[in-house]
Structures are given as structure tokens and as C-alpha cells.
Protein backbone atom coordinates (compact mmCIF):
# COMPACT_ATOMS: atom_id res chain seq x y z
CA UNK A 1 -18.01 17.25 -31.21
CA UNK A 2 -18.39 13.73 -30.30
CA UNK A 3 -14.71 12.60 -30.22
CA UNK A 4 -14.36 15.28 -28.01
CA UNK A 5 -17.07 14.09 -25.73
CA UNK A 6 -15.57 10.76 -25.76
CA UNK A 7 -12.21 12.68 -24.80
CA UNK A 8 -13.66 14.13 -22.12
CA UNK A 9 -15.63 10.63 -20.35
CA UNK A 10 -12.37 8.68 -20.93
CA UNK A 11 -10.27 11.52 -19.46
CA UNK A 12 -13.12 11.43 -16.55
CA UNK A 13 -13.12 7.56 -16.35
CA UNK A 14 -9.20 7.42 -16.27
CA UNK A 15 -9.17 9.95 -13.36
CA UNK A 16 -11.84 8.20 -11.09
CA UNK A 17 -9.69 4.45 -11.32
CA UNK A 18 -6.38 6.34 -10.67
CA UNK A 19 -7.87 8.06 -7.93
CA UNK A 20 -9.39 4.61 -6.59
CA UNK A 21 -5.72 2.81 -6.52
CA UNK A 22 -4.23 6.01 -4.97
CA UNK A 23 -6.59 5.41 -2.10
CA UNK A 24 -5.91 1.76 -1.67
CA UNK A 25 -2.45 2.15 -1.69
CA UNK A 26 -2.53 4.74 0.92
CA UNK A 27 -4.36 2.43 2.97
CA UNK A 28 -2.03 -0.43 2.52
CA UNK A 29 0.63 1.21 3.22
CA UNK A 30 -0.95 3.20 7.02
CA UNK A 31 -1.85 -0.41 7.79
CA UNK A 32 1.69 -1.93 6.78
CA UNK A 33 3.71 0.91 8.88
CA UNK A 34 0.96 0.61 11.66
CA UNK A 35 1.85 -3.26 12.26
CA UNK A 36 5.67 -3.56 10.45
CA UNK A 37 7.17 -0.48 11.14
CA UNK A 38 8.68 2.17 8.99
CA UNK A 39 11.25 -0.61 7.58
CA UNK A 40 8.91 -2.60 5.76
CA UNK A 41 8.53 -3.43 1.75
CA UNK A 42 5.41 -4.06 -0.22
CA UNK A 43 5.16 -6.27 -3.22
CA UNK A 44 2.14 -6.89 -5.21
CA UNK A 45 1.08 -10.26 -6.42
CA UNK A 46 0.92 -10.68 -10.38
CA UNK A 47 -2.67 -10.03 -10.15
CA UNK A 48 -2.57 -6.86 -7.46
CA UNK A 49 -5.23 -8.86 -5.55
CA UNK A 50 -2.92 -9.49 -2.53
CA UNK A 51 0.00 -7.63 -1.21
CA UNK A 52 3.21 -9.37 0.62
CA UNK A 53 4.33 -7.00 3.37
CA UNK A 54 7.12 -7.76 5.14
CA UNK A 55 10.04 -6.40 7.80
CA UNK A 56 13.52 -7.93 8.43
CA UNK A 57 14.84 -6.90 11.49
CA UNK A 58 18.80 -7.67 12.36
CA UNK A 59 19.91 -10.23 15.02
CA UNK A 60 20.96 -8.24 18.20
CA UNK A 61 21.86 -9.52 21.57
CA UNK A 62 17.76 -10.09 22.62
CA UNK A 63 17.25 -12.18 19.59
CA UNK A 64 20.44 -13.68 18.21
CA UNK A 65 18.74 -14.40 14.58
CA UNK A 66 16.95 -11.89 11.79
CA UNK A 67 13.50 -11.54 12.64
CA UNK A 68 11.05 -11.88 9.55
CA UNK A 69 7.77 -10.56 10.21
CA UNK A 70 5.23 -10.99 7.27
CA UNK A 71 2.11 -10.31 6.24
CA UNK A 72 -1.01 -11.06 3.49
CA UNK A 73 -2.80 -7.97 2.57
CA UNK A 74 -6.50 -8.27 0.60
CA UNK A 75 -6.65 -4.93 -1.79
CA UNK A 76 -10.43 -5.79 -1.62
CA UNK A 77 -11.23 -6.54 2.06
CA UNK A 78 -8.75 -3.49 2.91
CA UNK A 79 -7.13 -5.71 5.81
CA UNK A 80 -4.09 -7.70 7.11
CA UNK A 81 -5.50 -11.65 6.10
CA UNK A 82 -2.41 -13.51 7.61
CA UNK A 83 0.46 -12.05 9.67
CA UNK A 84 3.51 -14.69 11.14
CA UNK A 85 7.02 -14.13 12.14
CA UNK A 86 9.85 -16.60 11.49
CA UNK A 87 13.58 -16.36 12.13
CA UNK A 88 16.47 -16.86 9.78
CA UNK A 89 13.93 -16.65 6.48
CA UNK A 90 12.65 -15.31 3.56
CA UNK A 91 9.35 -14.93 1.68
CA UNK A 92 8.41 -14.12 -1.57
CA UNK A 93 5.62 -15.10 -4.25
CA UNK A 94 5.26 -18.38 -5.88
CA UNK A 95 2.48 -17.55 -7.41
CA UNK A 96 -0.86 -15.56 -7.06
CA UNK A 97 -2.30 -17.29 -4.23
CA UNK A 98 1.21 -19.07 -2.66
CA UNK A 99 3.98 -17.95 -1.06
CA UNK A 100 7.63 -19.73 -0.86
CA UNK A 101 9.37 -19.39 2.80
CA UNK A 102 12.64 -20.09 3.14
């Protein structure tokens, strides 16, 4: 009886913290499509506190160069932290807390 009581709280606790990231990542991604578009890509930093979100959009005849938009987003504050465009680059993680642009 009680290893199936302990079955049953860690099937419980297991369901409420996959629920929890579920929701965050919904979140993250209705804010990253609200300000970068359908286009965009996500990637997590080593320790999933921060997410890089980022669009590349192709050089046309307005703007003659790609367009990288990019943005910090805190998994605990729920928000965009840092958003900046730059032309002819790249970003990616250096580490946890630093980005390389290119």
C-alpha cells in the first residue's frame, strides 16, 4: 500500500511541473509570434532561465541587407527583457547569461 501511495504523489507531482512548463512555453511562444512574427526560432539557454528569440528576414529592395531582429526572454518574469535589430548578423549563446553577435 505505501509504494503505491508514493506511485500515486510522484505520478501527481510529475503532472503538476509538466503542466507548469507547458504553460510557460505557451506563453513564450504568443509573446515571440506577437513581436517576431510567425518566422521566428526559440532556443533555450543551458539553464532554461532565458530564451533567445530571434527572426531573420531576407534583404529586399526596402532594405538591401538581412534583417536580424532578436530578443531576451525571462521564463520567470514571463516578458521580453531586451529586444534589438541588427543587419547582416547572427546571434547565438555564449553562455548562460551572454550572447555572441556576429
Amino acid at each position: 500500500m505505501k509504494t503505491f501511495n508514493l506511485f500515486i504523489l510522484l505520478l501527481f507531482l510529475t503532472a503538476c511541473h509538466s503542466n507548469k512548463k507547458v504553460i510557460q512555453d505557451n506563453t513564450l511562444k504568443r509573446i515571440a509570434i506577437e513581436n517576431f512574427g510567425n518566422n521566428m526560432e526559440i532556443i533555450y539557454n543551458e539553464a532554461r532561465t532565458h530564451a533567445l528569440v530571434f527572426s531573420k528576414n531576407e534583404p529586399s529592395a526596402r532594405v538591401p541587407a538581412n534583417a536580424l531582429e532578436f530578443g531576451i526572454y525571462d521564463m520567470d518574469k514571463k516578458r521580453l527583457t531586451y529586444r534589438e535589430q541588427k543587419y547582416n548578423a547572427t546571434v547565438a549563446w555564449f553562455d548562460d547569461s551572454h550572447l555572441i553577435i556576429r
